[in-house]
Protein backbone atom coordinates (compact mmCIF):
# COMPACT_ATOMS: atom_id res chain seq x y z
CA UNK A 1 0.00 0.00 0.00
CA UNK A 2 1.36 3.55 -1.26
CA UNK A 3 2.30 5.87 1.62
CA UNK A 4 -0.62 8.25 0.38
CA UNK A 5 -2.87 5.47 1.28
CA UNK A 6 -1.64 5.12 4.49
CA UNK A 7 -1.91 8.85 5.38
CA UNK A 8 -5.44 8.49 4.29
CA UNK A 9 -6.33 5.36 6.00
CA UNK A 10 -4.63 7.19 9.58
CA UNK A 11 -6.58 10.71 8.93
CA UNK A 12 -10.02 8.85 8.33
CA UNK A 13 -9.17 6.24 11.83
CA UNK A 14 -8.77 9.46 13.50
CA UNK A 15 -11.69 11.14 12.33
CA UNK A 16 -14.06 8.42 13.43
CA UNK A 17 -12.37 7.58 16.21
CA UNK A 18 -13.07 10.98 17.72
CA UNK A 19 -16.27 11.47 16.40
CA UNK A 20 -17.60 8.26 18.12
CA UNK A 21 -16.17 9.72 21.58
CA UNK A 22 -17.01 13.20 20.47
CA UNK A 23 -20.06 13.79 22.93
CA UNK A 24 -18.47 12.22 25.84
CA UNK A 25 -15.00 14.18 25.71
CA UNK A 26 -17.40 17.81 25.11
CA UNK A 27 -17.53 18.10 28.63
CA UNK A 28 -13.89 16.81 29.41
CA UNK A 29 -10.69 19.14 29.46
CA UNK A 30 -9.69 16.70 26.58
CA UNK A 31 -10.82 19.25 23.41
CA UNK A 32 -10.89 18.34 19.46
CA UNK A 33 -8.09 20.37 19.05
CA UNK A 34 -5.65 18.21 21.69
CA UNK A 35 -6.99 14.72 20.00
CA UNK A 36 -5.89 15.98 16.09
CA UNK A 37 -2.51 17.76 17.32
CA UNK A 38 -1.21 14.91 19.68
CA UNK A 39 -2.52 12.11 16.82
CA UNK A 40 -0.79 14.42 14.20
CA UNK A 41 2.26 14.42 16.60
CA UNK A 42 2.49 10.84 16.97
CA UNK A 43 1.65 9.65 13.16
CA UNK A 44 4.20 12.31 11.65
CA UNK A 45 7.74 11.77 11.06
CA UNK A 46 8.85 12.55 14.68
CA UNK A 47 7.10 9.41 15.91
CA UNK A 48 5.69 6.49 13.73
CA UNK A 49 6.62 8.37 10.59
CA UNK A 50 2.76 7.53 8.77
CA UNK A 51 2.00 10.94 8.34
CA UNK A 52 4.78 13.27 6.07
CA UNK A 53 5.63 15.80 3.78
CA UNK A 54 6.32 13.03 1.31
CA UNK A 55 5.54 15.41 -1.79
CA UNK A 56 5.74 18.48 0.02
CA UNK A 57 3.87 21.09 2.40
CA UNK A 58 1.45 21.76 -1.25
CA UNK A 59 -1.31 20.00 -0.51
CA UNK A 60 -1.25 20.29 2.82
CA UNK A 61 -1.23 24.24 2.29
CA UNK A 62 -3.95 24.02 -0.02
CA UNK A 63 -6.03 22.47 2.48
CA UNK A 64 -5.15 25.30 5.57
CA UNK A 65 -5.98 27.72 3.15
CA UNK A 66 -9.47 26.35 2.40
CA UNK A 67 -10.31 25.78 6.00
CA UNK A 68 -9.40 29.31 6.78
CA UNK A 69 -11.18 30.44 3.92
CA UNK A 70 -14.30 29.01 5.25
CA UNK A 71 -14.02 29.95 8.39
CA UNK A 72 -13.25 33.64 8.06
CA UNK A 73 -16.66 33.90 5.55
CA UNK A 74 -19.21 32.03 8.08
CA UNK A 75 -17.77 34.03 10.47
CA UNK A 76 -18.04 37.21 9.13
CA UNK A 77 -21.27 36.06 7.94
CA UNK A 78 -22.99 35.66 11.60
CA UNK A 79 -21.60 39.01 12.99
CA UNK A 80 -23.94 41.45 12.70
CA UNK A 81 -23.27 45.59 13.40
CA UNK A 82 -25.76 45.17 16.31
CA UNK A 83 -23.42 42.16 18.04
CA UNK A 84 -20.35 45.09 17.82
CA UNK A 85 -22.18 47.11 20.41
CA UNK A 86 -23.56 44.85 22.35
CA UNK A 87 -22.79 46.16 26.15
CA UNK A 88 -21.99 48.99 24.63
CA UNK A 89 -18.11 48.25 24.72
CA UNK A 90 -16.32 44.91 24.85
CA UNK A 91 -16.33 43.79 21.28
CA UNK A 92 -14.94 47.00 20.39
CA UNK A 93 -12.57 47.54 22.72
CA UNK A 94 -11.04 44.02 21.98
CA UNK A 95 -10.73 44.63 18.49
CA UNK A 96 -10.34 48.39 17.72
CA UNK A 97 -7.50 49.01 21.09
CA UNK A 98 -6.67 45.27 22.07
CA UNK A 99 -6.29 43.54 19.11
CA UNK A 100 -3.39 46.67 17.45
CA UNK A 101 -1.63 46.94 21.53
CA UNK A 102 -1.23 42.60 21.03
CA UNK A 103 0.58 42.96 17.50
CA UNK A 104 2.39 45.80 19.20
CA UNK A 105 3.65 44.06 22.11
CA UNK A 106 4.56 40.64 20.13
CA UNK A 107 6.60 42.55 18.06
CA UNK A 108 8.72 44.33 20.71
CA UNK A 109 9.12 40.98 23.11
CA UNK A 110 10.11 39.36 19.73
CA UNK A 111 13.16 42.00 19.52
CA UNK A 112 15.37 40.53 22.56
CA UNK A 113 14.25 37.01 21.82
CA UNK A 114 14.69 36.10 18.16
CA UNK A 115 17.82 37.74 17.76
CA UNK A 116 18.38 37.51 13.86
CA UNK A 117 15.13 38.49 12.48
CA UNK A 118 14.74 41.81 10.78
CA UNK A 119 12.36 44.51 12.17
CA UNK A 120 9.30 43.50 9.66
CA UNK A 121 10.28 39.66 10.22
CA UNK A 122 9.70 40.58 13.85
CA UNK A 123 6.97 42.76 13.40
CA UNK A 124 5.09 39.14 11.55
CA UNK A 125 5.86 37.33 14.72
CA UNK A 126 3.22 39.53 16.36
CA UNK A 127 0.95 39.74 13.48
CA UNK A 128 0.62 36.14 13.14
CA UNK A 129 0.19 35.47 16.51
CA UNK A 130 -2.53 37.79 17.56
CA UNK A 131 -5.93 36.68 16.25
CA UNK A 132 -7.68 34.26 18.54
CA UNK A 133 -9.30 30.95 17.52
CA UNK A 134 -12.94 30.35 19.27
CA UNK A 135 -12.74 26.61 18.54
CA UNK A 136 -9.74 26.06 20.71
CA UNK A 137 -11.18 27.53 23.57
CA UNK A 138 -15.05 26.97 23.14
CA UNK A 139 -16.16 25.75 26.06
CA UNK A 140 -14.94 29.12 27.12
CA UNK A 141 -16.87 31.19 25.10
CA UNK A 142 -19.92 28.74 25.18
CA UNK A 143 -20.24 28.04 29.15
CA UNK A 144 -23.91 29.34 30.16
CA UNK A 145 -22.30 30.07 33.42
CA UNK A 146 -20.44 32.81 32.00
CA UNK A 147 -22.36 35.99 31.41
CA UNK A 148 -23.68 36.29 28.02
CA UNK A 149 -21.80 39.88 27.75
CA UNK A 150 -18.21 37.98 28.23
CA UNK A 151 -19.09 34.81 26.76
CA UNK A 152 -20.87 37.09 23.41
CA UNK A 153 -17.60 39.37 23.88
CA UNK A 154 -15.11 36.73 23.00
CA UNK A 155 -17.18 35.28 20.68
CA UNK A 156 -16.93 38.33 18.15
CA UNK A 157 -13.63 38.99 18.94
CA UNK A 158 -12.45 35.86 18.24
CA UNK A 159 -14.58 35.80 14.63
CA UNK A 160 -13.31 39.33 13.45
CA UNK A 161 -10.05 39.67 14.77
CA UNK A 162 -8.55 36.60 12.33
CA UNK A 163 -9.46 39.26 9.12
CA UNK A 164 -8.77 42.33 10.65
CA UNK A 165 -5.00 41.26 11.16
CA UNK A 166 -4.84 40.32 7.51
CA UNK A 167 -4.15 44.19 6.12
CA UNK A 168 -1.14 44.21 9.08
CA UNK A 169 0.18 41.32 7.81
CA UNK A 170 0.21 41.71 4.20
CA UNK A 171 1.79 45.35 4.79
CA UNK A 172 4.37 43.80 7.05
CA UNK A 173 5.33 41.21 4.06
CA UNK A 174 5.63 43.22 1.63
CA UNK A 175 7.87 45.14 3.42
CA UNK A 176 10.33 42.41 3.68
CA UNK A 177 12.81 41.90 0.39
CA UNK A 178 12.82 39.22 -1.51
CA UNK A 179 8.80 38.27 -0.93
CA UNK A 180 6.03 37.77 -3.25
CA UNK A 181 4.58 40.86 -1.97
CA UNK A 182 7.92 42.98 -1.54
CA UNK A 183 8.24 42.12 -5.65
CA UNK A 184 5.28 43.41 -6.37
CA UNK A 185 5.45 46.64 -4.13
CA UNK A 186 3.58 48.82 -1.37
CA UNK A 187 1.40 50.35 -3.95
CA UNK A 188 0.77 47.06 -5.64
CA UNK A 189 -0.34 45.09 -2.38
CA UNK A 190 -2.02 48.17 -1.23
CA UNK A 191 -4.69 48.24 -4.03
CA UNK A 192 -4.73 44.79 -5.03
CA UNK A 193 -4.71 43.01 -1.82
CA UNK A 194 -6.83 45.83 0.19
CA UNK A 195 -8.67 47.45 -2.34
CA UNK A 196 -9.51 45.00 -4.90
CA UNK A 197 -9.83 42.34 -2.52
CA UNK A 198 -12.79 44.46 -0.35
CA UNK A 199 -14.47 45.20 -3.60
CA UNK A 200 -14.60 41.80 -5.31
CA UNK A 201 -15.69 40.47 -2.07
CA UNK A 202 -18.46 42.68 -0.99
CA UNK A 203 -19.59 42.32 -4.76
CA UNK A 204 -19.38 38.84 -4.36
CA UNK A 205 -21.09 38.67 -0.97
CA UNK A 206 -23.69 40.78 -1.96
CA UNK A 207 -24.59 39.27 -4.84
CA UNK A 208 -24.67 35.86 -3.89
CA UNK A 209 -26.62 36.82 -0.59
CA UNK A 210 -29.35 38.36 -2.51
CA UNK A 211 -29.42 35.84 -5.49
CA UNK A 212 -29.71 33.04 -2.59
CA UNK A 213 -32.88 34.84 -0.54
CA UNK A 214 -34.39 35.95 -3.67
CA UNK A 215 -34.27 32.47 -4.94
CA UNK A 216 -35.73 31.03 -1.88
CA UNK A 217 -38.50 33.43 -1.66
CA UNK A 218 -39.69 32.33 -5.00
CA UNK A 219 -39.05 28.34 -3.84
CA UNK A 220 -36.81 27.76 -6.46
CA UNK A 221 -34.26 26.48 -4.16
CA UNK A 222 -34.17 23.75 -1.77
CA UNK A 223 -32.89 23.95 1.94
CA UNK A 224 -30.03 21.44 0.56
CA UNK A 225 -28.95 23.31 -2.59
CA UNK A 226 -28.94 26.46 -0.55
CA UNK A 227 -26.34 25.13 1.88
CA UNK A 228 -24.18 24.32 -0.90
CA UNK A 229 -24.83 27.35 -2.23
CA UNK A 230 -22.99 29.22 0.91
CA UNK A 231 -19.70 27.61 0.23
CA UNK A 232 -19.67 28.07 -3.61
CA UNK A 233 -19.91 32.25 -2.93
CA UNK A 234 -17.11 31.91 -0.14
CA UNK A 235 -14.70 29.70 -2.96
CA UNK A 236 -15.86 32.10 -5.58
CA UNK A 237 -14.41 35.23 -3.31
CA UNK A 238 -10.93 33.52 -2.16
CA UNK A 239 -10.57 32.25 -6.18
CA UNK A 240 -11.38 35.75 -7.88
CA UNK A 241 -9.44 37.72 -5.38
CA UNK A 242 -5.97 35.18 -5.82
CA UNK A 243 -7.10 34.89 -9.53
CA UNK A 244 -5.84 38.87 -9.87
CA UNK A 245 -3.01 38.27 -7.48
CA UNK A 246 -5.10 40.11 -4.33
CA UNK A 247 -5.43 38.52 -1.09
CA UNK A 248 -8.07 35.65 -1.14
CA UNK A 249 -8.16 35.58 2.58
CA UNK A 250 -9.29 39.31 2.79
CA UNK A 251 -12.14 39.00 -0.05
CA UNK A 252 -13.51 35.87 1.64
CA UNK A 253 -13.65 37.86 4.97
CA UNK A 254 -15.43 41.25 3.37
CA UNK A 255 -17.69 38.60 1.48
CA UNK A 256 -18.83 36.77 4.37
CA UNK A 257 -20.19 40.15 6.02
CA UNK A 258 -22.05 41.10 2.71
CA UNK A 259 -23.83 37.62 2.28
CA UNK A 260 -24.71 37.58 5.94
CA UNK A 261 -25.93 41.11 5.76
CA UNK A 262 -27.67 40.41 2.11
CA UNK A 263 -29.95 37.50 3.58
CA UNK A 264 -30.83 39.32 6.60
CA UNK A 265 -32.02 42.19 4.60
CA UNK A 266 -33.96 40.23 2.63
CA UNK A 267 -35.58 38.19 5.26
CA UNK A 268 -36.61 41.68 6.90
CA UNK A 269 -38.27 43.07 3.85
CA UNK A 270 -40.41 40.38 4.65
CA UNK A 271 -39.48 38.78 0.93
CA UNK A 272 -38.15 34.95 2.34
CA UNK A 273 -39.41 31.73 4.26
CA UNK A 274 -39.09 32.19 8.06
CA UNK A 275 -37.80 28.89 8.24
CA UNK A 276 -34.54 29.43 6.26
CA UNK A 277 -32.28 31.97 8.50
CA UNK A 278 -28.91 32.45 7.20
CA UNK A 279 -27.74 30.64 10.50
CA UNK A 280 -29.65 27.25 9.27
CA UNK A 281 -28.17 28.08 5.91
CA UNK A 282 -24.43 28.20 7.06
CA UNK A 283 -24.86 24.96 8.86
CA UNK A 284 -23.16 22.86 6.20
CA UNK A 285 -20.30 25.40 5.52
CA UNK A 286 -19.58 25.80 9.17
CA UNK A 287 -19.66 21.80 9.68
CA UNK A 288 -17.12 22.05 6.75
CA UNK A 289 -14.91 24.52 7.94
CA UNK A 290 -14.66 22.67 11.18
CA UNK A 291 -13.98 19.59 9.62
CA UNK A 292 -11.27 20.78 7.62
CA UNK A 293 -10.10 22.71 10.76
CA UNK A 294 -9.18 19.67 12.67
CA UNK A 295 -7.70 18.22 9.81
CA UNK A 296 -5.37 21.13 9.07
CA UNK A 297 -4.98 20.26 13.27
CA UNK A 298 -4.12 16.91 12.44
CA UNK A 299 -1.80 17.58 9.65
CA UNK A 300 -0.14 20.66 11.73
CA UNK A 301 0.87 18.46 14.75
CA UNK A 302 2.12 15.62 12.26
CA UNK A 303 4.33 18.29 9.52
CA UNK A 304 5.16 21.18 11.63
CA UNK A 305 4.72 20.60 15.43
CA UNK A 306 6.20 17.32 15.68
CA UNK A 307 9.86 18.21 13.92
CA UNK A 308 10.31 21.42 15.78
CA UNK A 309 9.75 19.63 19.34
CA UNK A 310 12.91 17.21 18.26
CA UNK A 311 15.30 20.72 18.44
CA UNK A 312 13.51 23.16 20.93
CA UNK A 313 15.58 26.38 22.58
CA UNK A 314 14.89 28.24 25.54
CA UNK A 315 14.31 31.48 23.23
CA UNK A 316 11.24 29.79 21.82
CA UNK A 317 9.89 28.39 24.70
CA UNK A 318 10.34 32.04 26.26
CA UNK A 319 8.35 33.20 23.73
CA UNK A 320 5.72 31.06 23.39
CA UNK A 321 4.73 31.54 27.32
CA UNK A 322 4.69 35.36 26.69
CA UNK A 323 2.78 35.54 23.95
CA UNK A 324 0.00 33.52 25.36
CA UNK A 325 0.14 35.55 28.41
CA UNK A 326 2.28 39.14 28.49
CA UNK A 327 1.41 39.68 24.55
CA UNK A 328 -2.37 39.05 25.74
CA UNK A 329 -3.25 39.70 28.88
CA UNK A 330 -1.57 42.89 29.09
CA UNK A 331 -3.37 45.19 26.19
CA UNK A 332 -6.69 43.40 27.10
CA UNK A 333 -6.13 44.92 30.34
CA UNK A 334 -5.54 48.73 28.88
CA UNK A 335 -8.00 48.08 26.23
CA UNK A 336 -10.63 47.70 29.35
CA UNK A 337 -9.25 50.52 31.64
CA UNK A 338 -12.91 52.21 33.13
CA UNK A 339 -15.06 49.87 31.40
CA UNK A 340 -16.46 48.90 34.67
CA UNK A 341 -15.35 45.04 34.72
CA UNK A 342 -14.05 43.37 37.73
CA UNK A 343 -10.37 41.60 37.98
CA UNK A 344 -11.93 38.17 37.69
CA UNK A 345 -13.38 38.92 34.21
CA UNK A 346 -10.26 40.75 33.01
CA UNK A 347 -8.19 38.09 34.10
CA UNK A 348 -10.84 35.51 32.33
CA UNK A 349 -10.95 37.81 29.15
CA UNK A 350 -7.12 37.81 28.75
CA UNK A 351 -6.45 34.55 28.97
CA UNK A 352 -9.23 32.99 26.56
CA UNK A 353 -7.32 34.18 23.56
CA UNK A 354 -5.92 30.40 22.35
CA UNK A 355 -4.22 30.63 18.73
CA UNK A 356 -5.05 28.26 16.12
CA UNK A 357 -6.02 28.10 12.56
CA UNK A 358 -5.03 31.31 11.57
CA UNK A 359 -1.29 31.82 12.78
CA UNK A 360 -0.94 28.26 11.33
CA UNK A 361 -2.12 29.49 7.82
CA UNK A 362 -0.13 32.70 8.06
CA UNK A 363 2.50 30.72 9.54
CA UNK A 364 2.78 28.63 6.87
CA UNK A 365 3.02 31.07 4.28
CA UNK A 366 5.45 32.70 5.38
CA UNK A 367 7.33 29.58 5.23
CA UNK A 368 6.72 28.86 1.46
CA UNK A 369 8.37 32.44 1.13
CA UNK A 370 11.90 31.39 1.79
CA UNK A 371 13.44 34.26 2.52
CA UNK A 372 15.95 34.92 6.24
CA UNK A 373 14.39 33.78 9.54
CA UNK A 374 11.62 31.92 8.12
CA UNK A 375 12.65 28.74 10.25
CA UNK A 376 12.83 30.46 13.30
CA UNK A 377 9.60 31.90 12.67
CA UNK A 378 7.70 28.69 11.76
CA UNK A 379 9.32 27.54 14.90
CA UNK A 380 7.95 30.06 16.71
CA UNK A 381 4.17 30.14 15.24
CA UNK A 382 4.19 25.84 15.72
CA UNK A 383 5.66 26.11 19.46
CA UNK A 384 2.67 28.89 20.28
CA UNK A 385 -0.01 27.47 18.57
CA UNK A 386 0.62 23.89 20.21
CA UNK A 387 1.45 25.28 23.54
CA UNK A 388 -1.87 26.79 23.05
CA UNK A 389 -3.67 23.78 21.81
CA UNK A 390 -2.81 22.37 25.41
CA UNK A 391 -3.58 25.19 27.91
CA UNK A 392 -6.20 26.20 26.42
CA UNK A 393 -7.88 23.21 26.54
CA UNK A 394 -6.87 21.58 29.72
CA UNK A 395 -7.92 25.02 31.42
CA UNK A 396 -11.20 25.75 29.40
CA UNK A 397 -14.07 23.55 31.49
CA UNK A 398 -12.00 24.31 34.65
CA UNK A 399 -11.87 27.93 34.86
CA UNK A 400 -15.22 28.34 33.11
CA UNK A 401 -16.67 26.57 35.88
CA UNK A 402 -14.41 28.76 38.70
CA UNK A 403 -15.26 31.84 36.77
CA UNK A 404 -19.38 30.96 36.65
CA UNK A 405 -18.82 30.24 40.68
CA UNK A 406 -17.62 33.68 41.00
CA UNK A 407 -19.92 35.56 39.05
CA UNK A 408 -22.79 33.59 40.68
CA UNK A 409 -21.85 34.58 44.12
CA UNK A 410 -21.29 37.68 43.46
CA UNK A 411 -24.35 38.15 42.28
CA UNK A 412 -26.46 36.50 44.99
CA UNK A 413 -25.25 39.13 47.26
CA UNK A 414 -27.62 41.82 45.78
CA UNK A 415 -24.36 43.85 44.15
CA UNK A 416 -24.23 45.19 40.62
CA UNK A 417 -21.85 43.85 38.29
CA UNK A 418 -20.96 45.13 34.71
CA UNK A 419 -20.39 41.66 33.92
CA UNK A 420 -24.30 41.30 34.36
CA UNK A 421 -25.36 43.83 31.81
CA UNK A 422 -28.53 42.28 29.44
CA UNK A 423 -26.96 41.50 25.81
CA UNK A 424 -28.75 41.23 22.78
CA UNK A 425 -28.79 37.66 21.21
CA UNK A 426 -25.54 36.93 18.85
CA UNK A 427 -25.77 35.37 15.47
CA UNK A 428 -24.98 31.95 16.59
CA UNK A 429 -21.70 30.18 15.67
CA UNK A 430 -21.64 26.03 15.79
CA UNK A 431 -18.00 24.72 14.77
CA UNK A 432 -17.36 21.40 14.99
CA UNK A 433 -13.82 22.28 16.53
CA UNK A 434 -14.19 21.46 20.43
């Protein structure tokens, strides 16, 4: 039997495997995320060797990048402008103060650490590493013993601030020489990966939002086409926008926002089936996403995570610890200076911010650019993102549960909290990632 055959008879065991047990490990500190790393680890070349990049990191890339694809259009696509001022402050706080402060502060602890990167090499480290990923900390964001304000607060953090990093870290590339982006030039990336890439995909998105509704109104579509439907307008944007040398990434992001605010406009002219909200609609592309989201897991633990544990340095390691804390915790702190929250739910806010399928993506292709430092920076991304994998998800049920104590006590005396302020109902987010 061909290697290739092996790899796929090893992905598919663990697949089912976890999917049989996937119910009974939900409520476990054992997440999705741990299972598909550590198998990865152990069935890639560091270990039993079934899992490899035999005929290169291509495939495997291709495969990331569709994942991520997905995921950044459903979910753009169940944000809406009313969930962005919801408490009247935490989503945007995170995003417009916290989200900028963490690229900040990865870049300058990455100065005394990675000694040998240049400035924009360093100033990647921090870009890659600062968007959250909701699925490696769900339980988290999900726990009905955490108020709806924090649990609704991470939630649209975590599913905006993967695209809004995207413009910092195509700037920061193509400042680097000898990069696909540095050949083609700061005015180049600026209107082809920015400008372009917002226009094809709200055009996109728009379209294909109003083409689905209308369609539906009239019953010319059924509830199975039309989930098949979602996924063809999120390809569509990622193809057009690499298809003229933009950023895919970015157009599938804008595009998700614009279908998602298409249907709902529709539906609230009165002009579609009540039955058919674009939640039930995304179900099959989210299910996808997530699917492909463990795999990428899977294939990360066996191609990058595994090799890099074999020759670990101190640096690294160093590096690693502060970005999931210092590079976090820190400018969610500032970002929510007088916002009224107690310690606990700072504390609880800053550490929820596990990375995951994103800084692997970007991770990754920055690797495929082979210029200086790109091994120490893939080092650096893997040794994060799997550090993360494991806190993150030993700690979620754990301090969701302390966290929910607190709140509920304090709230049984009779006092006020912030924490406690009424939210309006999110567009709801089911990933298969848990």
């Amino acid at each position: 039997m061909s290697s290739d055959a092996w790899t796929g008879v090893a992905v598919a065991g663990v697949t089912a495997a976890y999917a049989l047990g996937s119910r009974r490990l939900a409520s476990t500190p054992v997440s999705s995320a741990m299972v598909f790393v550590g198998c990865g680890v152990l069935l890639g070349p560091a270990v039993l060797g079934v899992i490899g990049p035999a005929h290169g990191s291509g495939p495997i890339l291709t495969l990331l990048e569709a994942a991520l694809a997905l995921v950044l259009f459903t979910d753009a696509m169940t944000v809406r402008r009313r969930d962005l001022r919801s408490g009247g402050f935490l989503p945007g706080r995170l995003l417009g103060i916290g989200l900028p402060l963490s690229i900040g502060a990865g870049w300058l602890l990455a100065w005394p650490l990675l000694p040998g990167l240049s400035l924009w090499e360093l100033a990647l480290v921090g870009a890659i590493l600062a968007p959250t990923d909701a699925a490696l900390g769900k339980t988290a964001m999900s726990s009905p013993r955490v108020p709806p304000l924090v649990r609704q607060g991470l939630n649209v953090e975590s599913g905006l601030n993967d695209g809004m990093v995207l413009p910092f870290f195509v700037l920061f590339l193509a400042a680097i020489p000898g990069t696909s982006a540095a050949e083609e030039g700061a005015y180049g990336v600026f209107w082809r990966a920015l400008v372009l890439s917002t226009a094809l995909g709200l055009l996109i998105g728009a379209s294909g939002g109003w083409l689905l509704r209308s369609a539906q109104a009239r019953g010319w579509v059924s509830l199975e086409w039309g989930q098949l439907f979602v996924p063809a307008v999120a390809v569509a944007s990622y193809a057009l926008a690499v298809a003229v040398d933009g950023s895919g990434f970015i157009a599938a992001w804008v595009a998700g926002f614009a279908f998602g605010f298409a249907l709902r406009r529709v539906r609230a002219a009165g002009a579609a089936d009540r039955q058919e909200g674009p939640g039930r609609t995304a179900d099959f592309t989210e299910n996808l996403g997530g699917l492909l989201a463990s795999l990428s897991l899977l294939f990360f633990g066996a191609v990058l995570l595994g090799p890099v544990l074999e020759d670990l340095s101190w640096r690294i390691i160093a590096y690693a610890v502060l970005s999931l804390t210092v590079v976090r915790m820190v400018p969610v702190a500032l970002s929510l200076v007088g916002s009224g929250l107690r310690l606990p739910t700072v504390a609880y806010i800053g550490w929820f911010g596990p990375r995951g399928l994103a800084s692997v993506v970007l991770g990754l292709l920055i690797l495929e650019e082979h210029v200086h430092g790109v091994e120490l920076l893939g080092s650096v991304v893997a040794v994060t993102v799997g550090l993360s994998v494991l806190l993150h998800g030993v700690s979620a049920v754990a301090l969701a549960a302390r966290y929910g104590n607190w709140h509920e006590r304090i709230t049984a005396t009779g006092r006020e909290l912030r924490e406690s302020t009424p939210v309006a109902e999110a567009g709801e987010r089911r990933i298969v990632v848990r």
